[in-house]
PDB file of N, CA and C in Angstrom:
ATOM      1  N   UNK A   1      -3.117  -1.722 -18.473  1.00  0.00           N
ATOM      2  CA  UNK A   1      -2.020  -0.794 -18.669  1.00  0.00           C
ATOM      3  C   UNK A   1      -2.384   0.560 -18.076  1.00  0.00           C
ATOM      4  N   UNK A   2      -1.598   0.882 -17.249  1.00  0.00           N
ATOM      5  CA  UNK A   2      -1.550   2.581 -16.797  1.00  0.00           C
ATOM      6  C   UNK A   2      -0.754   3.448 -17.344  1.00  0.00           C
ATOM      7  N   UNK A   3      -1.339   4.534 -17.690  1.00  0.00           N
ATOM      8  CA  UNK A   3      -0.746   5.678 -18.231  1.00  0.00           C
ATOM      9  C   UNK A   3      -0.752   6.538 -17.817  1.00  0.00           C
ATOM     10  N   UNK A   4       0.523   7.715 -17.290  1.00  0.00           N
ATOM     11  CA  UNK A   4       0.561   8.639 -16.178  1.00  0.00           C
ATOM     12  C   UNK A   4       1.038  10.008 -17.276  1.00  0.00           C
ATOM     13  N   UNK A   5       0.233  10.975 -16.970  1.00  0.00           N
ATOM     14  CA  UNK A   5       0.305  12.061 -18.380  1.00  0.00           C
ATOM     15  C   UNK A   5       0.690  13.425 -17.151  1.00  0.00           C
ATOM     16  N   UNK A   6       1.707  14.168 -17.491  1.00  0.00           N
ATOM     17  CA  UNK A   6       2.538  15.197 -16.962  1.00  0.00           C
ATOM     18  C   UNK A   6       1.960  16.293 -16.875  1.00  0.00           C
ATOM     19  N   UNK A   7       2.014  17.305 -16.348  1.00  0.00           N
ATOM     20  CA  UNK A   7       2.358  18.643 -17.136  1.00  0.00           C
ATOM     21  C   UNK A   7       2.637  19.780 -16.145  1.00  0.00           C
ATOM     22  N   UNK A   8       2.993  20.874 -16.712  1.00  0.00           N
ATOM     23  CA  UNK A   8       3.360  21.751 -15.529  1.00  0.00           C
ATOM     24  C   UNK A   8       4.890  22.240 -15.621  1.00  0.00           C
ATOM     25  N   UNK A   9       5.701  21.559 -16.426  1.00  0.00           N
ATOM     26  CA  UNK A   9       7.050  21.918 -15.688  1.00  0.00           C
ATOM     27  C   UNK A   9       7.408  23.216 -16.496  1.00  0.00           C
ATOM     28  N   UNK A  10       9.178  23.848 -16.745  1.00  0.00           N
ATOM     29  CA  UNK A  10       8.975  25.135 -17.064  1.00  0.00           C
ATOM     30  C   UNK A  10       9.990  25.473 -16.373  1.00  0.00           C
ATOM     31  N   UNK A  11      10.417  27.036 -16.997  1.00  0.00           N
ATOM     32  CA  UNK A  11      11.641  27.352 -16.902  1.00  0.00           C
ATOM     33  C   UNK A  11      10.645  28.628 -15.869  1.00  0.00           C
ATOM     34  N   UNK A  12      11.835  28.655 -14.659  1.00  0.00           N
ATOM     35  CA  UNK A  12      11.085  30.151 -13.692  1.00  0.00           C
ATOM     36  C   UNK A  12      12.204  30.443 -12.661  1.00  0.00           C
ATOM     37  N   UNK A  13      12.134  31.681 -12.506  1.00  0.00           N
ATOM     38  CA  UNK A  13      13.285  32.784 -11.761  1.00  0.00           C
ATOM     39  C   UNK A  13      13.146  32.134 -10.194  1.00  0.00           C
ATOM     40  N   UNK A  14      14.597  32.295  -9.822  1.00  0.00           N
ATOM     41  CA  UNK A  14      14.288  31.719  -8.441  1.00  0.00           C
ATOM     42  C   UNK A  14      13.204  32.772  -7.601  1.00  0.00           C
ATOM     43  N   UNK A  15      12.254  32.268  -6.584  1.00  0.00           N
ATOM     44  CA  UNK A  15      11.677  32.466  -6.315  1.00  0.00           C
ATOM     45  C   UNK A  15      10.357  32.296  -6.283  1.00  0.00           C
ATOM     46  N   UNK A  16      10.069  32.179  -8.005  1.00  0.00           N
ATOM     47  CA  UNK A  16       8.955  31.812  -8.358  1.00  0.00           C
ATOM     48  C   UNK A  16       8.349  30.380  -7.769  1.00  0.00           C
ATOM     49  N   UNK A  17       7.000  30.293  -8.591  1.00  0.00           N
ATOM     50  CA  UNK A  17       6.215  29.082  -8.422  1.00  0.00           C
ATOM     51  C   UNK A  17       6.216  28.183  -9.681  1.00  0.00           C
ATOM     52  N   UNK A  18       5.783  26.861  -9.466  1.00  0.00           N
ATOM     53  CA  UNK A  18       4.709  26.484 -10.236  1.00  0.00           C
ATOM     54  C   UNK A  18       4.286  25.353  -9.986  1.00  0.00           C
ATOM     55  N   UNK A  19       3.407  24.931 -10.420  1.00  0.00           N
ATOM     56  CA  UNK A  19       2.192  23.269 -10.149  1.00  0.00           C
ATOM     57  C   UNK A  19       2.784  22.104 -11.452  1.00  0.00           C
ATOM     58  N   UNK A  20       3.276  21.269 -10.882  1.00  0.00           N
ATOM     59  CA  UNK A  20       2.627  20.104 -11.411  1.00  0.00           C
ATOM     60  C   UNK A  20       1.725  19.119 -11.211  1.00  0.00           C
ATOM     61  N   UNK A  21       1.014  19.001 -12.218  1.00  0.00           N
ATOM     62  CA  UNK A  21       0.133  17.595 -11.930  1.00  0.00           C
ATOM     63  C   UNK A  21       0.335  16.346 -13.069  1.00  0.00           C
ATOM     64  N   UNK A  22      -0.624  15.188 -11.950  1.00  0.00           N
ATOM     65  CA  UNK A  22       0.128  13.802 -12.776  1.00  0.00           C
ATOM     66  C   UNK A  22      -1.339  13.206 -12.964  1.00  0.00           C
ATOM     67  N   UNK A  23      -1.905  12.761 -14.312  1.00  0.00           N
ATOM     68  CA  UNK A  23      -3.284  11.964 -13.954  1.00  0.00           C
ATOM     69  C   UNK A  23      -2.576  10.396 -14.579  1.00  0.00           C
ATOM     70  N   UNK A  24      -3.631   9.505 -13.925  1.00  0.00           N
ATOM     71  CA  UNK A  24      -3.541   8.221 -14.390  1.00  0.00           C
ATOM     72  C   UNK A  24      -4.501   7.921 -14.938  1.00  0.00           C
ATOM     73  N   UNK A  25      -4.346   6.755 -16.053  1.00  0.00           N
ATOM     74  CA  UNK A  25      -5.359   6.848 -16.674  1.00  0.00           C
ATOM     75  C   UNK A  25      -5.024   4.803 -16.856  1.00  0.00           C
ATOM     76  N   UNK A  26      -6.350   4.362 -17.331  1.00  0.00           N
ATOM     77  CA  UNK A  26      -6.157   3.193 -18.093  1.00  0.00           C
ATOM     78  C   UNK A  26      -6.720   2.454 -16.591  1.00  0.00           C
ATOM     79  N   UNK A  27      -6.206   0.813 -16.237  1.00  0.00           N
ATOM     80  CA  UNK A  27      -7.315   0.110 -15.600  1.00  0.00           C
ATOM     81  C   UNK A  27      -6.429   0.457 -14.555  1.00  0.00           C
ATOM     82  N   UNK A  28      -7.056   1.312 -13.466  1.00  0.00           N
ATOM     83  CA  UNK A  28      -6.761   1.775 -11.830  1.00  0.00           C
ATOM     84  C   UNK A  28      -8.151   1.097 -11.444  1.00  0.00           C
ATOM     85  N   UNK A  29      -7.571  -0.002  -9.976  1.00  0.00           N
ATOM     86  CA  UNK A  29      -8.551  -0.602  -9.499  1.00  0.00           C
ATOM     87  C   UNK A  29      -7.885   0.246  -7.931  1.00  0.00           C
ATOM     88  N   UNK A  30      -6.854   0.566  -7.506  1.00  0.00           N
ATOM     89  CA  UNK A  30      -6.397   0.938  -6.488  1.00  0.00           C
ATOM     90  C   UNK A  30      -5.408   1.828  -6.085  1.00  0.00           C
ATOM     91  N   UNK A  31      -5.350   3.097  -6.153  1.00  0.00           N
ATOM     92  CA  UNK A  31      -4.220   3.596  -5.655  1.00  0.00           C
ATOM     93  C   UNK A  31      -3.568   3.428  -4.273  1.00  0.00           C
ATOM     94  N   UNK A  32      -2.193   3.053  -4.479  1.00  0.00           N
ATOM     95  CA  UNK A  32      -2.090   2.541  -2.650  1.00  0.00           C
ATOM     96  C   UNK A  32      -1.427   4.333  -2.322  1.00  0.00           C
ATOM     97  N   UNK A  33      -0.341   5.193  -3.739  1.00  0.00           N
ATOM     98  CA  UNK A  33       0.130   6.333  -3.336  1.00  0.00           C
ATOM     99  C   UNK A  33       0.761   6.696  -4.676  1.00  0.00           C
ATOM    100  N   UNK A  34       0.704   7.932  -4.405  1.00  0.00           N
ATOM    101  CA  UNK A  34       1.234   9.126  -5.949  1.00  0.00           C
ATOM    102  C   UNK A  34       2.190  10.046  -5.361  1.00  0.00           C
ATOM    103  N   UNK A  35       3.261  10.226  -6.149  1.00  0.00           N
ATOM    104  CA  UNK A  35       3.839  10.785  -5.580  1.00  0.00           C
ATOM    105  C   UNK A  35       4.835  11.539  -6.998  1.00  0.00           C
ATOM    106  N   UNK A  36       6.139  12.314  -6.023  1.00  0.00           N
ATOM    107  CA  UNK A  36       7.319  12.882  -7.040  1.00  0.00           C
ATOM    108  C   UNK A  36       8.440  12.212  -6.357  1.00  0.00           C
ATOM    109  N   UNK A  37       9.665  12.361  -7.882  1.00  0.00           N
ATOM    110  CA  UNK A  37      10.847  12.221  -7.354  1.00  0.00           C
ATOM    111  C   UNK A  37      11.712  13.188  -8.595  1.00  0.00           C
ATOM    112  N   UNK A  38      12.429  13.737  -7.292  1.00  0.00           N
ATOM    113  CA  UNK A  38      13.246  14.224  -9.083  1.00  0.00           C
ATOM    114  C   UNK A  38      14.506  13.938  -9.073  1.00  0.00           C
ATOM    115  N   UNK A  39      15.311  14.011 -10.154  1.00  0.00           N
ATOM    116  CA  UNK A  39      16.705  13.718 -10.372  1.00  0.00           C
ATOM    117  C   UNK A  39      17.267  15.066 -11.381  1.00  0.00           C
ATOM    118  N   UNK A  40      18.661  15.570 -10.465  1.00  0.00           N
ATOM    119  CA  UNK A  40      19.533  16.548 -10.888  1.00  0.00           C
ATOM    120  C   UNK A  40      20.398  15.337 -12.044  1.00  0.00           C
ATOM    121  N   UNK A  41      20.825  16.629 -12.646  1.00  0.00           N
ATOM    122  CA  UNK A  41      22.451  16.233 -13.223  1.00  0.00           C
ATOM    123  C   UNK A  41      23.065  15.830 -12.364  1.00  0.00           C
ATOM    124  N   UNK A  42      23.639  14.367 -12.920  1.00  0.00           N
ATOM    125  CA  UNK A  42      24.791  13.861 -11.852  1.00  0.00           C
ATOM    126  C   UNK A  42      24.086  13.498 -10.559  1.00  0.00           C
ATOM    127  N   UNK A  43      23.162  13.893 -10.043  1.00  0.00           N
ATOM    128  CA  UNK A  43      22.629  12.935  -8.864  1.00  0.00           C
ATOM    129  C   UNK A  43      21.972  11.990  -9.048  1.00  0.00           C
ATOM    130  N   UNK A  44      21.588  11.153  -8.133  1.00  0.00           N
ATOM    131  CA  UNK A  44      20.372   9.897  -7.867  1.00  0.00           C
ATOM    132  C   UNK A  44      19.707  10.626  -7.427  1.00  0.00           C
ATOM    133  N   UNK A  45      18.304  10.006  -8.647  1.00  0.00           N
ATOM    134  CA  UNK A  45      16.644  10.244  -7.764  1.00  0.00           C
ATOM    135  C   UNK A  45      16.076  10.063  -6.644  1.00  0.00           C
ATOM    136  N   UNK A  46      15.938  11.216  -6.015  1.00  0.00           N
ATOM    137  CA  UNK A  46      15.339  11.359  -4.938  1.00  0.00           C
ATOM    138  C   UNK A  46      13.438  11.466  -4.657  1.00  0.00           C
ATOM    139  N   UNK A  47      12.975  11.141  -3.261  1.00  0.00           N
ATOM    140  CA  UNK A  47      11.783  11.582  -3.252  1.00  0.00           C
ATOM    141  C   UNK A  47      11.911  12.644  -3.090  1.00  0.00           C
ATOM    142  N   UNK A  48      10.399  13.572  -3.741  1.00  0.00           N
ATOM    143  CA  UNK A  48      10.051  15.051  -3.099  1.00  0.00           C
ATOM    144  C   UNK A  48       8.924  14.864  -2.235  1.00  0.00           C
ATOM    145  N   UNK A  49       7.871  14.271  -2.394  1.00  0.00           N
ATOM    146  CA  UNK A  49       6.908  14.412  -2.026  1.00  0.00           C
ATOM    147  C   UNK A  49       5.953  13.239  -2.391  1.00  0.00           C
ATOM    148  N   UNK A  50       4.863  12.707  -1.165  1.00  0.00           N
ATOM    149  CA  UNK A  50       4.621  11.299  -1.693  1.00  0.00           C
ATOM    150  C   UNK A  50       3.199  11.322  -0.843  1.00  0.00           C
ATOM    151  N   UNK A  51       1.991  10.940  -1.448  1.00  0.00           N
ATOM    152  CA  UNK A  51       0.600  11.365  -0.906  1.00  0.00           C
ATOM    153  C   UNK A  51       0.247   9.533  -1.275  1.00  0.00           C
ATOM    154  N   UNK A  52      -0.374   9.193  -0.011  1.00  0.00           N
ATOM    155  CA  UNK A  52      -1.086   8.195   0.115  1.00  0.00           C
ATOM    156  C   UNK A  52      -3.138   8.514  -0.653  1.00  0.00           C
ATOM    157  N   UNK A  53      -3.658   7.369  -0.834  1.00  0.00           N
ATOM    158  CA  UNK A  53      -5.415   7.683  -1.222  1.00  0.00           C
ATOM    159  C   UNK A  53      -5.555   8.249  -0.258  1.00  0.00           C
ATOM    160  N   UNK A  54      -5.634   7.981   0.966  1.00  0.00           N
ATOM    161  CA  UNK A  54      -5.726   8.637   2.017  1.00  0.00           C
ATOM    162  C   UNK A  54      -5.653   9.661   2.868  1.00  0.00           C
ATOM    163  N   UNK A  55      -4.654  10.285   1.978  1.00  0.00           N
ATOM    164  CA  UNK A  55      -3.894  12.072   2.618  1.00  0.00           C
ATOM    165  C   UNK A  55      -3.016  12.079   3.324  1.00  0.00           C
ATOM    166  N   UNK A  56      -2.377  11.093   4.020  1.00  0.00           N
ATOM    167  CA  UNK A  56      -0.825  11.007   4.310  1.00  0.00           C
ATOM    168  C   UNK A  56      -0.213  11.131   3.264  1.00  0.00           C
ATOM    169  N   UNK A  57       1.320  12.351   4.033  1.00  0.00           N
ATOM    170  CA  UNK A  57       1.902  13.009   3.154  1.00  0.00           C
ATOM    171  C   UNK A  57       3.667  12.576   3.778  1.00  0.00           C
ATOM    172  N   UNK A  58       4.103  12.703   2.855  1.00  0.00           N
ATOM    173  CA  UNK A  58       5.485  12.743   3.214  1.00  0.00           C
ATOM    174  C   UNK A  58       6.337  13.672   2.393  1.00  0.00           C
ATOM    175  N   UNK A  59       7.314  14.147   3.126  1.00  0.00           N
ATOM    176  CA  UNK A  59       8.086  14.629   1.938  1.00  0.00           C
ATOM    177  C   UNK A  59       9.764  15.128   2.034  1.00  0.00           C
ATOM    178  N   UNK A  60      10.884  15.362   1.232  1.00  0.00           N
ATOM    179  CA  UNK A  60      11.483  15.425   1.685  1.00  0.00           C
ATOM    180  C   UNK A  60      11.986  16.791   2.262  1.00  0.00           C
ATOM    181  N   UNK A  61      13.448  17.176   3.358  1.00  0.00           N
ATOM    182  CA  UNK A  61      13.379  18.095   4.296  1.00  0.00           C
ATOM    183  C   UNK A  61      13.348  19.451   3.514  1.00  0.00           C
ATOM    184  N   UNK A  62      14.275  18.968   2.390  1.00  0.00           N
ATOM    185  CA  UNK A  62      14.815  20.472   1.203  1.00  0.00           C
ATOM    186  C   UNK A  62      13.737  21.028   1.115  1.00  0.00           C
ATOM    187  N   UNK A  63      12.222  20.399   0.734  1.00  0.00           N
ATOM    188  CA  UNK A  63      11.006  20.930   0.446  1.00  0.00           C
ATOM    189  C   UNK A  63       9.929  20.866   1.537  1.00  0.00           C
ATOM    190  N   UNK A  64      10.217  20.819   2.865  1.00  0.00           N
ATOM    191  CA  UNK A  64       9.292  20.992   3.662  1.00  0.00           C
ATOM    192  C   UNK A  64       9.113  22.632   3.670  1.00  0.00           C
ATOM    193  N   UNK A  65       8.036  23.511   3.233  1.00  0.00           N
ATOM    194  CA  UNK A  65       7.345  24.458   3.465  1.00  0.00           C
ATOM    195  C   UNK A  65       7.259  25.762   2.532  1.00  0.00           C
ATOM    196  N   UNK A  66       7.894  24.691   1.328  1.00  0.00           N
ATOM    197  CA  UNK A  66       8.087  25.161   0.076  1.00  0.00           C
ATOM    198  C   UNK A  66       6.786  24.697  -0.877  1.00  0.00           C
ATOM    199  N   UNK A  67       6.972  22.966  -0.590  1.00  0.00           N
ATOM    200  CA  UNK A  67       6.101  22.163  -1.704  1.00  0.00           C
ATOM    201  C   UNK A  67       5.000  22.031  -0.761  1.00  0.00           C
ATOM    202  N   UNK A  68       3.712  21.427  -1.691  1.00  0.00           N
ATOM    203  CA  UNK A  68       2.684  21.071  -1.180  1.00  0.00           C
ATOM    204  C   UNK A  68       2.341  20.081  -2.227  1.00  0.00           C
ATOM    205  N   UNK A  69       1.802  18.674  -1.886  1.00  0.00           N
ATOM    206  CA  UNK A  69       1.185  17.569  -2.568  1.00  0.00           C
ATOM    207  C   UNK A  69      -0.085  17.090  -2.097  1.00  0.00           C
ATOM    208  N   UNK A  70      -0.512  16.758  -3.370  1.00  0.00           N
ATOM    209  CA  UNK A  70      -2.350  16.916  -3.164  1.00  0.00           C
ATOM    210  C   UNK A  70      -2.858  16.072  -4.000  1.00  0.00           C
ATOM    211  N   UNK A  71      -3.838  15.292  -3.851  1.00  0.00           N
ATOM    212  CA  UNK A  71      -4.621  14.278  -4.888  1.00  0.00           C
ATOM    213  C   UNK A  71      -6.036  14.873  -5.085  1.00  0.00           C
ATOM    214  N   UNK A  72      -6.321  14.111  -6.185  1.00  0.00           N
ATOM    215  CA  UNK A  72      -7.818  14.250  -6.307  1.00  0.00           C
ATOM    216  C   UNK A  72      -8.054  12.741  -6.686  1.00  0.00           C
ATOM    217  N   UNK A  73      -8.858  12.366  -5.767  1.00  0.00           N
ATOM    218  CA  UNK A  73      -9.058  10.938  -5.818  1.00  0.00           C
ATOM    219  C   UNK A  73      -9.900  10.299  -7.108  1.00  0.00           C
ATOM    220  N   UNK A  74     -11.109  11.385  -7.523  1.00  0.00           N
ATOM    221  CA  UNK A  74     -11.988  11.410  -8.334  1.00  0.00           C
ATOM    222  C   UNK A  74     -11.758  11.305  -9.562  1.00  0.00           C
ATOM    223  N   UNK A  75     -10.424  11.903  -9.821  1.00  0.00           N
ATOM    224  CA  UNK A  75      -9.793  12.293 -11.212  1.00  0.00           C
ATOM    225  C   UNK A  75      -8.318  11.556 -11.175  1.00  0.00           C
ATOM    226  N   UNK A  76      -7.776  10.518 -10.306  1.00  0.00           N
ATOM    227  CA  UNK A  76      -6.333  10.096 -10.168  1.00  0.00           C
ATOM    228  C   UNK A  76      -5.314  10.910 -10.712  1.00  0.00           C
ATOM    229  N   UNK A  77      -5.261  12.223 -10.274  1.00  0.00           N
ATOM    230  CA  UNK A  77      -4.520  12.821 -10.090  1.00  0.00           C
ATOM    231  C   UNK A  77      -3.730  13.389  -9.060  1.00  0.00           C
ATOM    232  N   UNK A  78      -2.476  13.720  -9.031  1.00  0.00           N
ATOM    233  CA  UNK A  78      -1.956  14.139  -7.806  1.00  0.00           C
ATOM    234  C   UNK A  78      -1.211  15.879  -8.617  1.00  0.00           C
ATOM    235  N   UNK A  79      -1.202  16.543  -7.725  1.00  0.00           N
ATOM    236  CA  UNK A  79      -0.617  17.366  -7.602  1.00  0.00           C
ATOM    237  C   UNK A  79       0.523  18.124  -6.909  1.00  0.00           C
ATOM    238  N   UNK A  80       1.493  19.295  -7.523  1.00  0.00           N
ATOM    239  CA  UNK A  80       3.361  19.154  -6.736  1.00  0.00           C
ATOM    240  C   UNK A  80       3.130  20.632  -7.125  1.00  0.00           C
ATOM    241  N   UNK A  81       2.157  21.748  -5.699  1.00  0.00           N
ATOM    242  CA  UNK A  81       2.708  23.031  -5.791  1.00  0.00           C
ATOM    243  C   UNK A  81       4.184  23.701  -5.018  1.00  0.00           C
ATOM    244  N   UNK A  82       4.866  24.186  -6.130  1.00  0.00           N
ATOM    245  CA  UNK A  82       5.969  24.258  -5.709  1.00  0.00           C
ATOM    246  C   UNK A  82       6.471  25.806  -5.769  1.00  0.00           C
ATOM    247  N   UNK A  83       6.172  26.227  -4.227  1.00  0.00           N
ATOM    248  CA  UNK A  83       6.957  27.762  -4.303  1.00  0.00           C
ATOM    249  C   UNK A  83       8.264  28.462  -3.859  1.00  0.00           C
ATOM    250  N   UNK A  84       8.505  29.033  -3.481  1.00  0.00           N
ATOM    251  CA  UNK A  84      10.036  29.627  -3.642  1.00  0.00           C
ATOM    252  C   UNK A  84      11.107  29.193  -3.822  1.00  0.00           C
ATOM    253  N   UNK A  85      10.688  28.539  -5.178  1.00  0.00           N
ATOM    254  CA  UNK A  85      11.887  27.919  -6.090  1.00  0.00           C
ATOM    255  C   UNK A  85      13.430  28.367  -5.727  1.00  0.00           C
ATOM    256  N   UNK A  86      14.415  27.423  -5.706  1.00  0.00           N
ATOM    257  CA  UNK A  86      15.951  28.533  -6.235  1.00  0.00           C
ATOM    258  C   UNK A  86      16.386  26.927  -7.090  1.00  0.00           C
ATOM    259  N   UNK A  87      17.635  27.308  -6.986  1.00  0.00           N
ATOM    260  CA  UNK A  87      18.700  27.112  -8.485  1.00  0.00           C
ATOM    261  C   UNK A  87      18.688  25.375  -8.132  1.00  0.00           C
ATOM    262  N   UNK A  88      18.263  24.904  -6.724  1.00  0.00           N
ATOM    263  CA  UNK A  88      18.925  23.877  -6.634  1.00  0.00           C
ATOM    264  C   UNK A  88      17.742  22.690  -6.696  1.00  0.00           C
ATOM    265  N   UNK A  89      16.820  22.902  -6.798  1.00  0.00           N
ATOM    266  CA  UNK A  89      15.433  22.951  -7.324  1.00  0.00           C
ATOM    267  C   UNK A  89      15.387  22.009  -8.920  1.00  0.00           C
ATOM    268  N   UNK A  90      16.187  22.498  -9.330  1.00  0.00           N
ATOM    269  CA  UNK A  90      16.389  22.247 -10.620  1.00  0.00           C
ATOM    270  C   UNK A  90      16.582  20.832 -11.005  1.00  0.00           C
ATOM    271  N   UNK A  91      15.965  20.023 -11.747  1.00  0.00           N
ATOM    272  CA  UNK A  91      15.521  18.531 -12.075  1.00  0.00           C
ATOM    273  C   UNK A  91      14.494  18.390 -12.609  1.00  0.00           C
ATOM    274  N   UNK A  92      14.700  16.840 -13.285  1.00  0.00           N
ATOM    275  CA  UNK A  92      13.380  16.625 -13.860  1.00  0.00           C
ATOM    276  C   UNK A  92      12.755  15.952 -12.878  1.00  0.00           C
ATOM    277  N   UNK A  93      11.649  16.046 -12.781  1.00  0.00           N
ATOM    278  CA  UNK A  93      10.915  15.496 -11.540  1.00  0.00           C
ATOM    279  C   UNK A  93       9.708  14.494 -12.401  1.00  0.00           C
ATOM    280  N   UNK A  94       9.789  13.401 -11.778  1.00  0.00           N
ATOM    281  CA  UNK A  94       9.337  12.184 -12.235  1.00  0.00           C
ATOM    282  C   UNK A  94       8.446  11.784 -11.243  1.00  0.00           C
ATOM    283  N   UNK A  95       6.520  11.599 -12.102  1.00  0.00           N
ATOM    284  CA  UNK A  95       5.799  11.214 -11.203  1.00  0.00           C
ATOM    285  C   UNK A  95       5.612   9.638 -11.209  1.00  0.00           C
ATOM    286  N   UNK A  96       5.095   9.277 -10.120  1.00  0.00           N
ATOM    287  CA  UNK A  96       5.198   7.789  -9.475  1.00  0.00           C
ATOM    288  C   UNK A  96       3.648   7.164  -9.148  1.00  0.00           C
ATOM    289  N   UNK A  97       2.897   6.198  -9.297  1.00  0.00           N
ATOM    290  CA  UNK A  97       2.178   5.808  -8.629  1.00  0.00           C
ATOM    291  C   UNK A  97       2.376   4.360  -8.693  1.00  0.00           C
ATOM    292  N   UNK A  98       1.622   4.055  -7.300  1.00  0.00           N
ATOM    293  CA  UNK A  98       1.549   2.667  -6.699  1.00  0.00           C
ATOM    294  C   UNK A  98       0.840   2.102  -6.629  1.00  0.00           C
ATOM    295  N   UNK A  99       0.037   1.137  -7.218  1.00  0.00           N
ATOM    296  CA  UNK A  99      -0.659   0.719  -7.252  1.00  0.00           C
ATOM    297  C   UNK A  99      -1.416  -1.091  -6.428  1.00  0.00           C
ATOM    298  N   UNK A 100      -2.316  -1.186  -6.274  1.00  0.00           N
ATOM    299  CA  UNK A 100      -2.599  -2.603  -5.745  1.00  0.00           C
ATOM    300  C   UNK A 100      -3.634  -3.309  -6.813  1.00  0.00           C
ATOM    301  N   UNK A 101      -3.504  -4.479  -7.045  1.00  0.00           N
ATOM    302  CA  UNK A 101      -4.292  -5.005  -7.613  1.00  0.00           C
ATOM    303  C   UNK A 101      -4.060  -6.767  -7.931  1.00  0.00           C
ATOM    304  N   UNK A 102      -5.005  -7.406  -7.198  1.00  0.00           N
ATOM    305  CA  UNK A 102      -5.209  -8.958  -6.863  1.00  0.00           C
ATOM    306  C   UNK A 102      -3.869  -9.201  -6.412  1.00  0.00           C
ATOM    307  N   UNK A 103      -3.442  -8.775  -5.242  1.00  0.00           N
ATOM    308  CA  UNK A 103      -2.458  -9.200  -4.561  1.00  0.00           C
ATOM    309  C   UNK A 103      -1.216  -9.043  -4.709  1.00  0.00           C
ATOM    310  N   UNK A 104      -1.380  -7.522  -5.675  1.00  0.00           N
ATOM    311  CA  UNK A 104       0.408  -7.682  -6.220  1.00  0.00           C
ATOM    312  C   UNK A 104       0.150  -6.185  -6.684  1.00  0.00           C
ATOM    313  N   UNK A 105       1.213  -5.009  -6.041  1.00  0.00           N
ATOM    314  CA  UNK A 105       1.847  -3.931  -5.878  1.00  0.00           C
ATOM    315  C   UNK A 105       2.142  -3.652  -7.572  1.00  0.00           C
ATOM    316  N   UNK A 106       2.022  -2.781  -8.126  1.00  0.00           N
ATOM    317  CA  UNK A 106       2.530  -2.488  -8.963  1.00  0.00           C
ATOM    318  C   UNK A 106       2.568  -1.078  -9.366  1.00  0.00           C
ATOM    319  N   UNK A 107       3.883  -0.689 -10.494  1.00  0.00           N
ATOM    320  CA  UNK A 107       4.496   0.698  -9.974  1.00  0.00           C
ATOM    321  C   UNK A 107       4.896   1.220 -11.181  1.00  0.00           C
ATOM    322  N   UNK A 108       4.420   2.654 -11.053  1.00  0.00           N
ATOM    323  CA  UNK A 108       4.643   3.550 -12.708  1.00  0.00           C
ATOM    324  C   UNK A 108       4.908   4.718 -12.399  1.00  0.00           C
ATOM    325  N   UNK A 109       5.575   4.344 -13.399  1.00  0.00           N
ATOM    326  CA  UNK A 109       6.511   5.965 -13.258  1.00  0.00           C
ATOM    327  C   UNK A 109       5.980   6.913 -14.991  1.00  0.00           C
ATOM    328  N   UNK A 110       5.794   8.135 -14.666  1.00  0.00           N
ATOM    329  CA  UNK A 110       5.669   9.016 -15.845  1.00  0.00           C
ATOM    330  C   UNK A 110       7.011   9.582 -16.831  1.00  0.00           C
ATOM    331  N   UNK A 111       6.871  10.481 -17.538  1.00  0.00           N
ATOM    332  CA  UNK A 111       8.230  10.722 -18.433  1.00  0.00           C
ATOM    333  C   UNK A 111       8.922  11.804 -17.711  1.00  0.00           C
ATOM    334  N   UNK A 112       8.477  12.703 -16.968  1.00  0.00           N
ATOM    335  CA  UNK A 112       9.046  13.561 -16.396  1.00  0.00           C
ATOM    336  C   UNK A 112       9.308  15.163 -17.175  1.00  0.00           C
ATOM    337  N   UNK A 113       8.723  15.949 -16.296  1.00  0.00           N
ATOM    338  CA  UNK A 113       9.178  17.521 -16.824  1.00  0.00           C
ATOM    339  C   UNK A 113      10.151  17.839 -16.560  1.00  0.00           C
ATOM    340  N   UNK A 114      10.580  18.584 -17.220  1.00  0.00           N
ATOM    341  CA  UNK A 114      11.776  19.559 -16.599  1.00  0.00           C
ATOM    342  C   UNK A 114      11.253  20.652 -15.625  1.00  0.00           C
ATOM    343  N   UNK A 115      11.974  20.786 -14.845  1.00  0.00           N
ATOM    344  CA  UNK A 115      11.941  22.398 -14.020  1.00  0.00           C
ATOM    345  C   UNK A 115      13.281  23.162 -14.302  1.00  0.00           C
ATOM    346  N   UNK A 116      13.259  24.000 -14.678  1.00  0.00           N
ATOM    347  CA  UNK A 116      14.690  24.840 -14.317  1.00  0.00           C
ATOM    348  C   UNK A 116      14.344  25.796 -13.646  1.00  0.00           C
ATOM    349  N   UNK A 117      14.858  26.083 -12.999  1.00  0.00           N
ATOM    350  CA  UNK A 117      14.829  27.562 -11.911  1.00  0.00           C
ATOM    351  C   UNK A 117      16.178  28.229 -12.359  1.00  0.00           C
ATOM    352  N   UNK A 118      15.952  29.467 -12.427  1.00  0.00           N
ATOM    353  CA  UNK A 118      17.154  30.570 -12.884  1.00  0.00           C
ATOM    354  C   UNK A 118      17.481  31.707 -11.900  1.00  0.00           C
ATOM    355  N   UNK A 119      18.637  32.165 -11.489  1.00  0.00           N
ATOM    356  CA  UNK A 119      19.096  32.784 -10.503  1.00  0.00           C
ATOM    357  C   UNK A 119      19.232  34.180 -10.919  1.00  0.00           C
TER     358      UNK A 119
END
C-alpha cells in the first residue's frame, strides 16, 4: 500500500508564492513519475506539472514560467513551486504518482490541498 501525504496549500494574494510537496510512503519499489493536477470549480482535472525519476519535466502552458517541479528521489518526494499566483490559479491540486512494480503500472493519487489565490 502507498501513501501520498500533502502539504503546502493555503490561501495567498495574487502574486504571491507557495510550495507544495507530496512524499510517498509505504512499499515503493519504483517510481516511473510524480506529478500535479488540479481541478477548479466546475472544471475537469487538469495536469500542472509532471516529473519523471529521471528529471523529465512536463508541464502545462498556463504554468510554464510560473511553476517549477522537482523530486527528491531519496525521500519520494516531489515538489510544485508555484509563483506569481493570480485568481485563476485557484484549485485543489491533487498529487499523483506512478508507479512500476512486477509488470504492472500502478497509480495514486493524494487528497489534495486547496490553493486559493485572492485578487
Amino acid at each position: 500500500q502507498v501513501h501520498l501525504v500533502e502539504s503546502g496549500g493555503g490561501l495567498v494574494q495574487a502574486g504571491g508564492s507557495l510550495r507544495l510537496s507530496c512524499a510517498a510512503s509505504g512499499i515503493i519499489i519504483s517510481i516511473v513519475h510524480m506529478g500535479w493536477y488540479r481541478q477548479a470549480p466546475g472544471k475537469q482535472r487538469e495536469l500542472v506539472a509532471r516529473i519523471t525519476s529521471g528529471g523529465s519535466t512536463n508541464s502545462a502552458d498556463s504554468v510554464k514560467g510560473r511553476f517549477t517541479i522537482s523530486m527528491d528521489n531519496a525521500k519520494n518526494t516531489v515538489y510544485l513551486q508555484m509563483n506569481s499566483l493570480n485568481v485563476e490559479d485557484t484549485a485543489i491540486y491533487y498529487c499523483n504518482a506512478n508507479l512500476y512494480y512486477s509488470g504492472s503500472y500502478f497509480s495514486y493519487w493524494g487528497q489534495g490541498p486547496q490553493v486559493t489565490v485572492s485578487s
